[in-house]
PDB file of N, CA and C in Angstrom:
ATOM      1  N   UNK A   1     107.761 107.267 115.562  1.00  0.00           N
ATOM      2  CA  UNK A   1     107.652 106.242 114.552  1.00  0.00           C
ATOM      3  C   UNK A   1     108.998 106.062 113.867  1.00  0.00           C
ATOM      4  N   UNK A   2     108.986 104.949 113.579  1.00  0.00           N
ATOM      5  CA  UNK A   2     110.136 104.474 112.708  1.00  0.00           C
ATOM      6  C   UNK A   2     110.336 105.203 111.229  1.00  0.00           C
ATOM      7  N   UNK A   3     111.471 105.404 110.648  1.00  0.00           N
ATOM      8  CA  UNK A   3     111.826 106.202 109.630  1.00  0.00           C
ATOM      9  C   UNK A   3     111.237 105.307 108.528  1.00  0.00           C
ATOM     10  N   UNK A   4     111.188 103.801 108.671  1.00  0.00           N
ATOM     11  CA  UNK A   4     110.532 103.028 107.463  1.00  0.00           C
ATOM     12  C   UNK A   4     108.881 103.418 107.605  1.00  0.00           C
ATOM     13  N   UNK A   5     108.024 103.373 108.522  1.00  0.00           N
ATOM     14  CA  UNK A   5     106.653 104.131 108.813  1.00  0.00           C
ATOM     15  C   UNK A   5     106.685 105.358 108.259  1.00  0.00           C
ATOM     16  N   UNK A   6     107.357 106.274 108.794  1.00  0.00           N
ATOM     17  CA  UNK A   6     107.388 107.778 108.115  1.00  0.00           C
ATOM     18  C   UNK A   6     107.591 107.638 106.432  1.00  0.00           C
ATOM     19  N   UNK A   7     108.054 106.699 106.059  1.00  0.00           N
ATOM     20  CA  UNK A   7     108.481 106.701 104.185  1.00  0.00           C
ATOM     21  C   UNK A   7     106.957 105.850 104.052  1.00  0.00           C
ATOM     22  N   UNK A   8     106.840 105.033 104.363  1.00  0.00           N
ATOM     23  CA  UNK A   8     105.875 104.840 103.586  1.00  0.00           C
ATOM     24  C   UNK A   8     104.131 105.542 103.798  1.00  0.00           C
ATOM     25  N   UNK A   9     104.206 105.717 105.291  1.00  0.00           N
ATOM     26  CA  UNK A   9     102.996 107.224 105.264  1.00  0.00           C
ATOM     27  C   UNK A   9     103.466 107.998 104.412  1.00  0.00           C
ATOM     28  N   UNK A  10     104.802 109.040 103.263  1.00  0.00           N
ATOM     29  CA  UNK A  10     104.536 109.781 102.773  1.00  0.00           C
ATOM     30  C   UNK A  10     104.313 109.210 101.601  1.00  0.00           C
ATOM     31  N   UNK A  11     105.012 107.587 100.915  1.00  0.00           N
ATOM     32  CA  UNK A  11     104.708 107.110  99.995  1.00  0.00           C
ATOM     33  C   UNK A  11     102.992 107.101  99.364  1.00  0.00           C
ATOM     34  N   UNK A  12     102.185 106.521 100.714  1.00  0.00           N
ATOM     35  CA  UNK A  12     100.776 106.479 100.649  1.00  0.00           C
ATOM     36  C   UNK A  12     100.185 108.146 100.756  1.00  0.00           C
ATOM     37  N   UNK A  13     100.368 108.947 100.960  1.00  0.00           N
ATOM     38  CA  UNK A  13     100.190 110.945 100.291  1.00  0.00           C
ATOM     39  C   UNK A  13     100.479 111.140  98.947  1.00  0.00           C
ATOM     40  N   UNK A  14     101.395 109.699  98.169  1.00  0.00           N
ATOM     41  CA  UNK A  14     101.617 110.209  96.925  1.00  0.00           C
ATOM     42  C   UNK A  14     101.110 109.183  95.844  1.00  0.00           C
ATOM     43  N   UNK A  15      99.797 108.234  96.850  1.00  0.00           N
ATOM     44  CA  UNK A  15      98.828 107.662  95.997  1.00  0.00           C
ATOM     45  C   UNK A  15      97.945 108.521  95.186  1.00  0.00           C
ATOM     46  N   UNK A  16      97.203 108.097  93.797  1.00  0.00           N
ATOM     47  CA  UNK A  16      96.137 108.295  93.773  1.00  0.00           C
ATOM     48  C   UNK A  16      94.668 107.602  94.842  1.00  0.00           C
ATOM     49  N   UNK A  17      93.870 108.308  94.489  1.00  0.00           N
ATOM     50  CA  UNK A  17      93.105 108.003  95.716  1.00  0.00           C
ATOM     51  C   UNK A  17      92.133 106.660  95.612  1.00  0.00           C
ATOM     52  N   UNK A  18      92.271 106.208  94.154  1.00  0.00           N
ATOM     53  CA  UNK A  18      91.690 104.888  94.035  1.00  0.00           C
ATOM     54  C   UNK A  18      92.203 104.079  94.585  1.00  0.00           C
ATOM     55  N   UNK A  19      94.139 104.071  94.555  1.00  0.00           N
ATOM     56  CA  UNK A  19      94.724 103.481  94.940  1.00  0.00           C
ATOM     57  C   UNK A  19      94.670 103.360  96.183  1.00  0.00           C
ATOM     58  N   UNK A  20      94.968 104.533  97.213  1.00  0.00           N
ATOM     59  CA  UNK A  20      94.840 104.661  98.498  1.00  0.00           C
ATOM     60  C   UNK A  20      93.614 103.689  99.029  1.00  0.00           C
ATOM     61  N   UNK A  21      92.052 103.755  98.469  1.00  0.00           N
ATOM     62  CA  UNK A  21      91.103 103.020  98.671  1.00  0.00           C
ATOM     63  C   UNK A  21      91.561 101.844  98.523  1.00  0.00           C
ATOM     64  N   UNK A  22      91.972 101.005  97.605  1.00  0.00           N
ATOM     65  CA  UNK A  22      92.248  99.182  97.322  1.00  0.00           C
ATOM     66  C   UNK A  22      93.647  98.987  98.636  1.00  0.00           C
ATOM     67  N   UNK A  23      94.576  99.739  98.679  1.00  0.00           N
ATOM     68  CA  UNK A  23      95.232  99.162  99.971  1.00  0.00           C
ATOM     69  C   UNK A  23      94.873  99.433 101.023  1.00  0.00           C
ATOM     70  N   UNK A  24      93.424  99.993 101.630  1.00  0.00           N
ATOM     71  CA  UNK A  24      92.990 100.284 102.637  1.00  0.00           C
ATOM     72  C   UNK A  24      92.099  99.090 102.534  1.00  0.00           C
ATOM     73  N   UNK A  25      91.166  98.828 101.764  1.00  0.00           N
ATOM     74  CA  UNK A  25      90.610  97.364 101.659  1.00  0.00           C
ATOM     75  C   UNK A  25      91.631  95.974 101.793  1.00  0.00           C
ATOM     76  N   UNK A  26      92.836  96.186 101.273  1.00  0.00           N
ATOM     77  CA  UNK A  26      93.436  95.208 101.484  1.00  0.00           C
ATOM     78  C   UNK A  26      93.862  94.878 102.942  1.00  0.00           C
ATOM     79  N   UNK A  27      94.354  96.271 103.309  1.00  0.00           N
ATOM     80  CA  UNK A  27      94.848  95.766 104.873  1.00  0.00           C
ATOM     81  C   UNK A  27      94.012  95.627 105.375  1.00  0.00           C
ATOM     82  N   UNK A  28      92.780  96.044 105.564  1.00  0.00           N
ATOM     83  CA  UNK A  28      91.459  95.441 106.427  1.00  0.00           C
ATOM     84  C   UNK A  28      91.166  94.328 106.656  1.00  0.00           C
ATOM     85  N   UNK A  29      91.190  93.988 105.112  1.00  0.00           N
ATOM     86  CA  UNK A  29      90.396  92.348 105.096  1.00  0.00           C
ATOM     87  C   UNK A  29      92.094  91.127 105.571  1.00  0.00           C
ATOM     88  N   UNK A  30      92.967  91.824 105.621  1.00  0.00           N
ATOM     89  CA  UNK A  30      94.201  90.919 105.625  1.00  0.00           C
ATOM     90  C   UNK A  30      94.362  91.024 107.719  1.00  0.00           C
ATOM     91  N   UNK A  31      93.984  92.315 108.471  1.00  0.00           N
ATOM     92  CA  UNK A  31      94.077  92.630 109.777  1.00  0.00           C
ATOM     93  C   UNK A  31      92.857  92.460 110.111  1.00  0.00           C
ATOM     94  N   UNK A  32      92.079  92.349 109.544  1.00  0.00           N
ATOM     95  CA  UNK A  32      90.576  92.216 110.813  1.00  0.00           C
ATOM     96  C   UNK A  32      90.263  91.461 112.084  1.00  0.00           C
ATOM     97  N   UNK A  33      90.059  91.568 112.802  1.00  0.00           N
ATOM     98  CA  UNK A  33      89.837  91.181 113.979  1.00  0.00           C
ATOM     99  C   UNK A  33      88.616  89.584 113.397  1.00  0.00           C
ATOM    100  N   UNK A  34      89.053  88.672 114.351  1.00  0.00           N
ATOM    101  CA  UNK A  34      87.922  87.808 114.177  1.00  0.00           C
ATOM    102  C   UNK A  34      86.539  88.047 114.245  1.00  0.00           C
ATOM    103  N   UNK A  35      85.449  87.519 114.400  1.00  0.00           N
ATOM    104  CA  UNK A  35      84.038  88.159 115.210  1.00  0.00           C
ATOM    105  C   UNK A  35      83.863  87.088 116.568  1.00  0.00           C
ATOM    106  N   UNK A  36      83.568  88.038 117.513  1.00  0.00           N
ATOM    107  CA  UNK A  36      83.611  87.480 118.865  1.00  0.00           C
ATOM    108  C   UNK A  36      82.273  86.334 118.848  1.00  0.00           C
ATOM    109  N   UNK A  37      82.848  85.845 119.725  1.00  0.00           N
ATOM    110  CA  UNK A  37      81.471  84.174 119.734  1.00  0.00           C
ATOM    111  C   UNK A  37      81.195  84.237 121.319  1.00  0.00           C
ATOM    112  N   UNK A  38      80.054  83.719 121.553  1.00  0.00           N
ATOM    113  CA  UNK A  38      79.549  83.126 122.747  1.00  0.00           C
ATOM    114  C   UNK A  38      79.182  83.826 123.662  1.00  0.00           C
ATOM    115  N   UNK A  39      80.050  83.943 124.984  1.00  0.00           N
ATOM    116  CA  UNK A  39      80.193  84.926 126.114  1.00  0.00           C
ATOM    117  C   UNK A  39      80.692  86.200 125.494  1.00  0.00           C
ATOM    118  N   UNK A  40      81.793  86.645 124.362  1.00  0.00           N
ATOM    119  CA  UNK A  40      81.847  87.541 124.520  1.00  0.00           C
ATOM    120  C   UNK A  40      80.955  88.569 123.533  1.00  0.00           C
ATOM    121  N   UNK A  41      80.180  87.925 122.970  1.00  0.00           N
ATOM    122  CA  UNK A  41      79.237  88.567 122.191  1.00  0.00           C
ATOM    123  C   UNK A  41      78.073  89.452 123.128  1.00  0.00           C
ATOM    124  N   UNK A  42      77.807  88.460 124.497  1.00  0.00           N
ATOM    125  CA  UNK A  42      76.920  88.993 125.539  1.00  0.00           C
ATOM    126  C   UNK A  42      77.634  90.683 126.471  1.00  0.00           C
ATOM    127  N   UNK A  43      78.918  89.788 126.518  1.00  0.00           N
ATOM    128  CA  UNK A  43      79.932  90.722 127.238  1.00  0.00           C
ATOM    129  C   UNK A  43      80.152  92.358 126.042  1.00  0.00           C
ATOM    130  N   UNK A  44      80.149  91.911 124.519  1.00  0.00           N
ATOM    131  CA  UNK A  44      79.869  93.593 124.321  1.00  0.00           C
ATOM    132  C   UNK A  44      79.026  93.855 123.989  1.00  0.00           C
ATOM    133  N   UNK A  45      77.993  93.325 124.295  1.00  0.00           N
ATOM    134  CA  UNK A  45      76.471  94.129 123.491  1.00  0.00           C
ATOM    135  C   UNK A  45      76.454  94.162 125.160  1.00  0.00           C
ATOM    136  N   UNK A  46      76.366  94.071 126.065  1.00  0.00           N
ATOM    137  CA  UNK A  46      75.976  94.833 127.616  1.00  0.00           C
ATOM    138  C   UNK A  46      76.900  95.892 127.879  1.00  0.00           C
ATOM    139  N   UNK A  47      78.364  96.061 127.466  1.00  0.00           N
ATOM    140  CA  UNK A  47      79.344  97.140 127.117  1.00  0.00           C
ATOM    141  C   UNK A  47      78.783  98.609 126.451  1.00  0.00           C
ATOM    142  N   UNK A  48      78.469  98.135 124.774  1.00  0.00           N
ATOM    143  CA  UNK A  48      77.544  98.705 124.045  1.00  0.00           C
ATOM    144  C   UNK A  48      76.388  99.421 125.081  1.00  0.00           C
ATOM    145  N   UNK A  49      75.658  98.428 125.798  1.00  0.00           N
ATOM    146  CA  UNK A  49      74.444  99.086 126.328  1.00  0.00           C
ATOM    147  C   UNK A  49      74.744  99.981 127.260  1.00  0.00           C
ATOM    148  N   UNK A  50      75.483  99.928 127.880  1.00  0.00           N
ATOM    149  CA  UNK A  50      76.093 100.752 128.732  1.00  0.00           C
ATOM    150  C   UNK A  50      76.170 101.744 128.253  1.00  0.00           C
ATOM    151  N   UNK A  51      77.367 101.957 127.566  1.00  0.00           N
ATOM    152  CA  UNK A  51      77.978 103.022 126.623  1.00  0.00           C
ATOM    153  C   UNK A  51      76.575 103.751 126.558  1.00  0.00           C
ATOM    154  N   UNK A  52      75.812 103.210 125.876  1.00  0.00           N
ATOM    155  CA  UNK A  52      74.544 104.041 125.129  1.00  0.00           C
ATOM    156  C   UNK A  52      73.703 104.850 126.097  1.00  0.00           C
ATOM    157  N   UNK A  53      73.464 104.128 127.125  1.00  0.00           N
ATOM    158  CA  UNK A  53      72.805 104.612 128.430  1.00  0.00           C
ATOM    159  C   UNK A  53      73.791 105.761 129.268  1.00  0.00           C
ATOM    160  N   UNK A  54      74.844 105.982 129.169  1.00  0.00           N
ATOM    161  CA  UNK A  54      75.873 107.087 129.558  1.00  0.00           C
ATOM    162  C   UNK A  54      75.302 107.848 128.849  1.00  0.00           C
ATOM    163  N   UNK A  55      75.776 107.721 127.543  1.00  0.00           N
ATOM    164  CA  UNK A  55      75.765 108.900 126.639  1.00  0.00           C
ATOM    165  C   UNK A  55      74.351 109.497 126.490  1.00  0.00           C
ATOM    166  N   UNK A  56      73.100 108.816 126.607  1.00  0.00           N
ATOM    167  CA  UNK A  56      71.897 109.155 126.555  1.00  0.00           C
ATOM    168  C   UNK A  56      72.058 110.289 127.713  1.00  0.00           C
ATOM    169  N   UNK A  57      72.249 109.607 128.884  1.00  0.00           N
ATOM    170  CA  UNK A  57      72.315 110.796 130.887  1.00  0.00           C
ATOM    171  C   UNK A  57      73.028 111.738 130.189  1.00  0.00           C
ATOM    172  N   UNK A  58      73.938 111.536 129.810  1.00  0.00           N
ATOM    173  CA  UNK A  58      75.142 113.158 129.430  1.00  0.00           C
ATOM    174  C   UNK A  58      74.343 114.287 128.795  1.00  0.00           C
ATOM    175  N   UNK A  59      73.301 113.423 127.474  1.00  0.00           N
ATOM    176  CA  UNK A  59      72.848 114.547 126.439  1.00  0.00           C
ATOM    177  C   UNK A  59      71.424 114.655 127.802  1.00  0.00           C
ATOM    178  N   UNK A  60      71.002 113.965 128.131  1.00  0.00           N
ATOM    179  CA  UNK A  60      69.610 114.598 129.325  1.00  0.00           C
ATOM    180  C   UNK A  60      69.834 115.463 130.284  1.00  0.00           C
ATOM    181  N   UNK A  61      71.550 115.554 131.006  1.00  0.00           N
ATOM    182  CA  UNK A  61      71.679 116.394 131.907  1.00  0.00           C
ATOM    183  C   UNK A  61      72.173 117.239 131.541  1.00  0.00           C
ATOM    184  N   UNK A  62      72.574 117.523 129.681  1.00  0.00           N
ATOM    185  CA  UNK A  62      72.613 118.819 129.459  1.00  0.00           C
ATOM    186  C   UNK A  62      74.352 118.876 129.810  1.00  0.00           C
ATOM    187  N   UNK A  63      75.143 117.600 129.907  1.00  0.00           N
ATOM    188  CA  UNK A  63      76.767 118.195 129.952  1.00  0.00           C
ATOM    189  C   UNK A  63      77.807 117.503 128.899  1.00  0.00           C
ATOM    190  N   UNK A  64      76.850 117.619 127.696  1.00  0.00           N
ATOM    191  CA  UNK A  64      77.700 117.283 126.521  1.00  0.00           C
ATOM    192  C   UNK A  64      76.527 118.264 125.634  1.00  0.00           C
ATOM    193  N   UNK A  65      77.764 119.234 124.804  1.00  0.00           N
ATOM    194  CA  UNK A  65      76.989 119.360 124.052  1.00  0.00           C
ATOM    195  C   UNK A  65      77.522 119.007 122.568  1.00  0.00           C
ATOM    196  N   UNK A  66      75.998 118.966 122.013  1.00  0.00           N
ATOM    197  CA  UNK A  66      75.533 118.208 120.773  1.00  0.00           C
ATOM    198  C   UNK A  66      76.089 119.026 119.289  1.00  0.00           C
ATOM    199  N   UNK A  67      76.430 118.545 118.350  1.00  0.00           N
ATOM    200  CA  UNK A  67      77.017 119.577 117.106  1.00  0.00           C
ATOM    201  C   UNK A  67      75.934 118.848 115.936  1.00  0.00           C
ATOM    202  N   UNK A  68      75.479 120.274 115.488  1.00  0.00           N
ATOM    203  CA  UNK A  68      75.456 119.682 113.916  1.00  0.00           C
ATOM    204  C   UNK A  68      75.931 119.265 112.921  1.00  0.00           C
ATOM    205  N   UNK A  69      75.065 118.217 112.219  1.00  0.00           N
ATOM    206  CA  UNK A  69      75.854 117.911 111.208  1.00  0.00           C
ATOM    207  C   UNK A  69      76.434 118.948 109.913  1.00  0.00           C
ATOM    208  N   UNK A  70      76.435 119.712 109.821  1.00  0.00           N
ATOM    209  CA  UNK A  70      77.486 120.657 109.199  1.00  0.00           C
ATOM    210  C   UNK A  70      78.641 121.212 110.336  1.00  0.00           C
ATOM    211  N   UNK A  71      78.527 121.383 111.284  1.00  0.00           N
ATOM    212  CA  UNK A  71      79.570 121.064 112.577  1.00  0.00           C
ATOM    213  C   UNK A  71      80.382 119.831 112.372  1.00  0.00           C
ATOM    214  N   UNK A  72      79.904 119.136 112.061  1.00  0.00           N
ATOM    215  CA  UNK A  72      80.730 117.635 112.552  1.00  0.00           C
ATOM    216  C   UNK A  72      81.068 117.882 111.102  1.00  0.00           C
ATOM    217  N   UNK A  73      80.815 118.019 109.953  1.00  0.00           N
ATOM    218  CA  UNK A  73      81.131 117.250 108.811  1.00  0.00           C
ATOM    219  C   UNK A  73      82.914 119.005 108.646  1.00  0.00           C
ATOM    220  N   UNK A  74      82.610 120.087 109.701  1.00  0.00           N
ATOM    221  CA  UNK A  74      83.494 120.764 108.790  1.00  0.00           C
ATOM    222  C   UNK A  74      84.888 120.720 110.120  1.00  0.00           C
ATOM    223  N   UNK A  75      84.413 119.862 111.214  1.00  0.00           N
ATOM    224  CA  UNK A  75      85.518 119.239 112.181  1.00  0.00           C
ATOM    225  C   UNK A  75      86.499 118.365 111.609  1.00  0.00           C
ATOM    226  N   UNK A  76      85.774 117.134 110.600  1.00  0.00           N
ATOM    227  CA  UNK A  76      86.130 115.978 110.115  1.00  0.00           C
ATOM    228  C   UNK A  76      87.408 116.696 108.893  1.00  0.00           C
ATOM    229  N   UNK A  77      86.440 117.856 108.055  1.00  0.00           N
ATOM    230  CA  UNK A  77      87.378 118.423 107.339  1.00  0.00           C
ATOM    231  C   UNK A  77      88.601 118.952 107.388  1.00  0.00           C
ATOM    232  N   UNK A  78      88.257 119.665 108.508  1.00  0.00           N
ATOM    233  CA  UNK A  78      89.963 120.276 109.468  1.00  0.00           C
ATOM    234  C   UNK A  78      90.658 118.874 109.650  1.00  0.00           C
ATOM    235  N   UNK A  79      90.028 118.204 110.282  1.00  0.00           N
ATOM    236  CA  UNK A  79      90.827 116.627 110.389  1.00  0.00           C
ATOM    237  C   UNK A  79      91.706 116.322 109.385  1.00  0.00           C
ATOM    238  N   UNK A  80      90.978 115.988 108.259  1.00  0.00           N
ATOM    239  CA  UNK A  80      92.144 115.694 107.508  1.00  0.00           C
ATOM    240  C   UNK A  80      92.743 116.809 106.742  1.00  0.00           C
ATOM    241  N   UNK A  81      92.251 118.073 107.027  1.00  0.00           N
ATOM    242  CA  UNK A  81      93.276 118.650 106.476  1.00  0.00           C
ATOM    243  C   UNK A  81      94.695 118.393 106.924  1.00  0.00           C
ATOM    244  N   UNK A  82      94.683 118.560 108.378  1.00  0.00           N
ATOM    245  CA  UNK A  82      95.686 118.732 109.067  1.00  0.00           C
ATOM    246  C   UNK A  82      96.496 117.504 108.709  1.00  0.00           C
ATOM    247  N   UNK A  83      96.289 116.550 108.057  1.00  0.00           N
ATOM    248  CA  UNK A  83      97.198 115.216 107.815  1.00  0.00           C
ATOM    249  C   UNK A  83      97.232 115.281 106.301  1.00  0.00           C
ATOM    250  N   UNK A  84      96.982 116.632 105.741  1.00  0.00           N
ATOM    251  CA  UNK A  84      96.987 116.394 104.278  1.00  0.00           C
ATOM    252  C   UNK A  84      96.219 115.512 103.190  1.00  0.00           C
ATOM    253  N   UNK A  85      94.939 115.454 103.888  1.00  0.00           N
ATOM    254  CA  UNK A  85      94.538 114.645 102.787  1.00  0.00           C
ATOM    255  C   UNK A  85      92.663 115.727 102.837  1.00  0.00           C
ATOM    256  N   UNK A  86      92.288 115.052 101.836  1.00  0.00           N
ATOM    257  CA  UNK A  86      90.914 115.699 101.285  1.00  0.00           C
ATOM    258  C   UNK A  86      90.067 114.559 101.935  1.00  0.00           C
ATOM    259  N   UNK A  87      89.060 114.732 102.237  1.00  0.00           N
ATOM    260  CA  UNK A  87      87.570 114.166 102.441  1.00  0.00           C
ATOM    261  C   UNK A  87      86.642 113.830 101.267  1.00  0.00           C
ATOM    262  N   UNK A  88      86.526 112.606 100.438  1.00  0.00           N
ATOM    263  CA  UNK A  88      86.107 112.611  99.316  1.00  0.00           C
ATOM    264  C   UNK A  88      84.192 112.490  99.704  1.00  0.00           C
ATOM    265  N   UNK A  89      83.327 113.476  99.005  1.00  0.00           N
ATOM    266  CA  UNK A  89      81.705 113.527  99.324  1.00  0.00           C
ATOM    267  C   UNK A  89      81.131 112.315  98.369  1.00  0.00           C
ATOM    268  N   UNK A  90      80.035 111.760  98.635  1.00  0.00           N
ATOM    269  CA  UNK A  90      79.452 110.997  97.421  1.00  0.00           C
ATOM    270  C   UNK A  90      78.599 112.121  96.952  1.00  0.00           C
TER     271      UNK A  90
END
């Protein structure tokens, strides 16, 4: 990454976290992707179905295995530890 990327990823570590939230809403709603129309609405909900029907065979034949949710929620945590930031709970 570029040295201007690297300054302002550490700039945004030295938000408060309200703040961090309103420019994460901002760039969203300013980058969002359009919403797909027509054909390709068909084209990812049969994608989607797919997807879903894999992942269903994987967990039936027993070659994925499954984590709990206190598993997943203390993966997510290491996650951002490792990038320095906290996981805020409601």
């Amino acid at each position: 990454m570029t040295a201007t990327v690297e300054r302002i990823k550490q700039e945004i570590r030295n938000l408060a976290p309200d703040e961090v939230d309103h420019l994460l809403r901002d760039l969203q709603n300013e980058y969002t992707m359009p919403a797909p129309e027509g054909d390709d609405v068909a084209f990812i909900e049969a994608e989607w179905d797919a997807e879903i029907d894999r992942r269903v065979q994987e967990i039936e034949d027993g070659t994925v295995q499954l984590l709990t949710a206190e598993e997943s929620e203390r993966r997510v945590d290491a996650l951002f530890a490792r990038h320095g930031l906290q996981r805020r709970t409601a």
